[in-house]
Structure formats: structure tokens, C-alpha cells
C-alpha atoms as a PDB file:
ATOM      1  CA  UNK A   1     -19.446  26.880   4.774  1.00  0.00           C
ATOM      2  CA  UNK A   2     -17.411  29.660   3.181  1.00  0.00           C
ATOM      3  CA  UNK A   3     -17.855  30.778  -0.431  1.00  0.00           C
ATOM      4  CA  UNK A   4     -14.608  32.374  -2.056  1.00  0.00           C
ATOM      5  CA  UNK A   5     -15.379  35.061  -4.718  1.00  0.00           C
ATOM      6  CA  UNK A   6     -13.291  36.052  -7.415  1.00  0.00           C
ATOM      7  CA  UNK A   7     -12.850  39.563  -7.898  1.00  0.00           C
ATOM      8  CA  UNK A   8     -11.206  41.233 -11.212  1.00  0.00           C
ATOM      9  CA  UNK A   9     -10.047  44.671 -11.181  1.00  0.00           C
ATOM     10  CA  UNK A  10     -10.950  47.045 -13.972  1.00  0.00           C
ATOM     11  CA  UNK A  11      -8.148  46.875 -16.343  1.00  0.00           C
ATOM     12  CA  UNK A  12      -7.743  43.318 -15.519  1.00  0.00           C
ATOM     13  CA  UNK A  13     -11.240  42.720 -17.193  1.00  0.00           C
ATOM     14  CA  UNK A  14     -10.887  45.353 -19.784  1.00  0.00           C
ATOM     15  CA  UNK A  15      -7.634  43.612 -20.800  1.00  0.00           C
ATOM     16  CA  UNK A  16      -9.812  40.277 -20.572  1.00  0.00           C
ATOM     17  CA  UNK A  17     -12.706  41.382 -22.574  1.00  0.00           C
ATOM     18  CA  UNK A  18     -11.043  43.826 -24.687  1.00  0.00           C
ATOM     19  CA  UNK A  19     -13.265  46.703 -23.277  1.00  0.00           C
ATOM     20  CA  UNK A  20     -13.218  50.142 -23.107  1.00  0.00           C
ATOM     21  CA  UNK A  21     -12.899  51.991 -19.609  1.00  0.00           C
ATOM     22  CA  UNK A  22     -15.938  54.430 -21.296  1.00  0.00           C
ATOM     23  CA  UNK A  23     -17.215  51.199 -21.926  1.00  0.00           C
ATOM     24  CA  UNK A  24     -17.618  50.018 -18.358  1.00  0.00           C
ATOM     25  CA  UNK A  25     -18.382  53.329 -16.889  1.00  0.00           C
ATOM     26  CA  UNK A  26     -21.579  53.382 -19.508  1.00  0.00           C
ATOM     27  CA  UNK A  27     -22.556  49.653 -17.203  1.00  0.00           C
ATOM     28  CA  UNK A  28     -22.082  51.312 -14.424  1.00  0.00           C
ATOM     29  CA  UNK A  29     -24.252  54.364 -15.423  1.00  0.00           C
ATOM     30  CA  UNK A  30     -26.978  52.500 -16.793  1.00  0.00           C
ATOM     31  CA  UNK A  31     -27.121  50.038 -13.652  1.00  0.00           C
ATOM     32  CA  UNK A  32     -26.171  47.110 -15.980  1.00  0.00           C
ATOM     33  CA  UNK A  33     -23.363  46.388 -13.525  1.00  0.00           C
ATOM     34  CA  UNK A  34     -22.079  47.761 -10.042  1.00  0.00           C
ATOM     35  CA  UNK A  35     -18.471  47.364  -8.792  1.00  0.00           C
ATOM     36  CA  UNK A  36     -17.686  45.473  -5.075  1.00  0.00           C
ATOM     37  CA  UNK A  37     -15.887  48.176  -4.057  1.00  0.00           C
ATOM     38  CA  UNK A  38     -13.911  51.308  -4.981  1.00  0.00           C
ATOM     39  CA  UNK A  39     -14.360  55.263  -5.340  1.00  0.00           C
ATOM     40  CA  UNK A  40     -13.262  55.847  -8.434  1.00  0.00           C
ATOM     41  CA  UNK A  41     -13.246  53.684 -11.683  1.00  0.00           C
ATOM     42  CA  UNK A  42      -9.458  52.961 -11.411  1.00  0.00           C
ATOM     43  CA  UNK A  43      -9.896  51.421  -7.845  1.00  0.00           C
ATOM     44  CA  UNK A  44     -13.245  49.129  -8.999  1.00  0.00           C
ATOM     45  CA  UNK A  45     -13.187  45.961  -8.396  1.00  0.00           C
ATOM     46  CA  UNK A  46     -15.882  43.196  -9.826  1.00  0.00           C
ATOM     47  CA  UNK A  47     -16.637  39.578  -9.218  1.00  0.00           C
ATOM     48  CA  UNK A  48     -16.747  36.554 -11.421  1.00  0.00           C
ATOM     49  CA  UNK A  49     -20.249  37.043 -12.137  1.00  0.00           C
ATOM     50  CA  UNK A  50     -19.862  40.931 -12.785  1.00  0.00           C
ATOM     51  CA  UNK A  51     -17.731  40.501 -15.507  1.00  0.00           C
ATOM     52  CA  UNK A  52     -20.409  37.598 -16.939  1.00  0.00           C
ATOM     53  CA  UNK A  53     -23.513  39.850 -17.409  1.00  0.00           C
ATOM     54  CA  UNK A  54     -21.230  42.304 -18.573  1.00  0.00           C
ATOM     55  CA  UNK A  55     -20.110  39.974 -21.490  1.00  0.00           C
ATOM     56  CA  UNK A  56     -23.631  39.226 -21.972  1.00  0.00           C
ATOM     57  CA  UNK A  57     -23.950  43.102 -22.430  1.00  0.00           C
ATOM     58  CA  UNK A  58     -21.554  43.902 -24.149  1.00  0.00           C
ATOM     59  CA  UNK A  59     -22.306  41.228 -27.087  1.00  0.00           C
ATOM     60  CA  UNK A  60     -25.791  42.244 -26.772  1.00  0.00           C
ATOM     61  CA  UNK A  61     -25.109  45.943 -28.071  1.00  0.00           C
ATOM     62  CA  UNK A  62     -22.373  44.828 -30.639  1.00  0.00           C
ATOM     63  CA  UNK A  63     -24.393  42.112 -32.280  1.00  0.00           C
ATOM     64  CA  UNK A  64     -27.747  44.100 -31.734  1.00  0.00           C
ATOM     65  CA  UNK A  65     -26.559  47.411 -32.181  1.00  0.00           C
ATOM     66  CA  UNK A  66     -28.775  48.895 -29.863  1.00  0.00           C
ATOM     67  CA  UNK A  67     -28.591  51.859 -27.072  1.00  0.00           C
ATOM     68  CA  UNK A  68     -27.153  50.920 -23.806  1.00  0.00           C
ATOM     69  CA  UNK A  69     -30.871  51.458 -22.099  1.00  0.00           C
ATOM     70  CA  UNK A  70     -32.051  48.534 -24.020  1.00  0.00           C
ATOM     71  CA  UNK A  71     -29.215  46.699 -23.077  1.00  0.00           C
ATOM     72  CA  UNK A  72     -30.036  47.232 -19.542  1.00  0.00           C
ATOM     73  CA  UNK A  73     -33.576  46.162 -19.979  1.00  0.00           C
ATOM     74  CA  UNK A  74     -32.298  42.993 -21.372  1.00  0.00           C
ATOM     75  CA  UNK A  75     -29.938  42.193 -19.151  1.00  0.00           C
ATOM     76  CA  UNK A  76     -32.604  42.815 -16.099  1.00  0.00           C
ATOM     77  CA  UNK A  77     -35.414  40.317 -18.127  1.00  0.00           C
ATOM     78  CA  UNK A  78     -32.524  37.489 -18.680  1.00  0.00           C
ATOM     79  CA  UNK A  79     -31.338  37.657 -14.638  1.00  0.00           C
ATOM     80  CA  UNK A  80     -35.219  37.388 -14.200  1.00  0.00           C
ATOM     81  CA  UNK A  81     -35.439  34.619 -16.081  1.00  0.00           C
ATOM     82  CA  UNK A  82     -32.256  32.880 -14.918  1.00  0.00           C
ATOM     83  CA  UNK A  83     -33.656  33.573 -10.820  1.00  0.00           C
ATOM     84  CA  UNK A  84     -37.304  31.967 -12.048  1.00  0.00           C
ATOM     85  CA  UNK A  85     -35.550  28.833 -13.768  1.00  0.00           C
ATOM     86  CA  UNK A  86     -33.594  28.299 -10.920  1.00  0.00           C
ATOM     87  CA  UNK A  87     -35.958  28.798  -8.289  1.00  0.00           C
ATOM     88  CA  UNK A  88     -38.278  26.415 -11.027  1.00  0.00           C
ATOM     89  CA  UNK A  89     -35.583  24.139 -10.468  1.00  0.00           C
ATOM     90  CA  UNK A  90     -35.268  24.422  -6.186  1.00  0.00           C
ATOM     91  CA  UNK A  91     -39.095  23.573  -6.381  1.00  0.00           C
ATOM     92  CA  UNK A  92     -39.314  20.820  -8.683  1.00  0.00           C
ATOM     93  CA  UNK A  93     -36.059  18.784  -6.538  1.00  0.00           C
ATOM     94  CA  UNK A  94     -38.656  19.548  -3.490  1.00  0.00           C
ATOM     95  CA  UNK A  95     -42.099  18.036  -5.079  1.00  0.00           C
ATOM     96  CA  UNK A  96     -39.585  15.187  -6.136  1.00  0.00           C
ATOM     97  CA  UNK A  97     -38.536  14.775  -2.421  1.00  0.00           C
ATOM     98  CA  UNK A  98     -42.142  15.141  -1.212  1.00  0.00           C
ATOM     99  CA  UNK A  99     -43.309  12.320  -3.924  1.00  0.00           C
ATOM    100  CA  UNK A 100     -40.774  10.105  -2.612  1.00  0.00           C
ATOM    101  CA  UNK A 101     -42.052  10.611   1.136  1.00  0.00           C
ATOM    102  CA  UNK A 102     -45.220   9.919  -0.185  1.00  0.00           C
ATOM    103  CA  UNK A 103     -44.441   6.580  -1.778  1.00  0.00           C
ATOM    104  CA  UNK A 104     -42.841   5.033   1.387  1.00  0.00           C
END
């Protein structure tokens, strides 16, 4: 099975999202995102979901107005809670399975 990811270059998503270079370089510092590749921020590239949480971040310090360390913070609780709900969701399609076993 092979999984094809998307990858955007920086001023392909800055274009996209109408984002500052500063701006992404400020993810980057504050570990809200990290590029696939490249040395310097003109040769970065991102995937699909990069450029997601970095949405997600970006909204969160417009409509918040808060510091980009709070932003980070938030962005690491609602990847937490988006692994738990899926991996909530991996273990409730199991017990299903097993209760089916157990009913034949």
C-alpha cells in the first residue's frame, strides 16, 4: 500500500493562506510546525497536514490575540486530543468486533 503526500512549498502556502514568511518562520520557531525538507525557509517544503495545524494556528492568534507560545500549547493539546479520539475510535471498532465474535 503506498500513501501519496502532498507537499506545498512556502510561498505556495503563504500565497494560499495569505501568510507572512515572518509568519511561518515564528511556527517554525515555536515548534508549532516543522518543514519536510529544506535548509533554508525559501527551500521548505510542508505537507497537506502542515499547512492544516498551521491554519488552525494562525486563526487561533488572530481571533484570540494571544502570543505565539500559547498558540503552540494549543495546538499540542488539540493534536492530543485529535490522537486520543481517534485511537477512542480504533478501540471502540475492536470491542464492536470482539462483541460480534462473542455473539456467534
Amino acid at each position: 500500500m503506498t500513501s501519496t503526500i502532498i507537499q506545498i512549498t512556502v510561498s505556495e502556502l503563504c500565497e494560499r493562506e495569505e501568510l507572512s514568511r515572518s509568519a511561518v518562520v515564528q511556527l517554525v520557531q515555536y515548534d508549532i510546525v516543522q518543514p519536510l525538507a529544506g535548509s533554508s525557509i525559501e527551500d521548505w517544503i510542508f505537507d497537506v497536514t502542515t499547512a492544516h495545524w498551521m491554519q488552525r494556528a494562525i486563526r487561533l492568534q488572530r481571533d484570540l490575540d494571544i502570543d505565539w507560545i500559547a498558540v503552540a500549547v494549543m495546538i499540542d493539546l488539540l493534536r492530543e486530543r485529535e490522537r486520543l479520539s481517534e485511537e477512542n475510535q480504533q478501540l471502540r471498532q475492536r470491542l464492536g468486533r470482539f462483541l460480534m465474535e462473542d455473539d456467534s
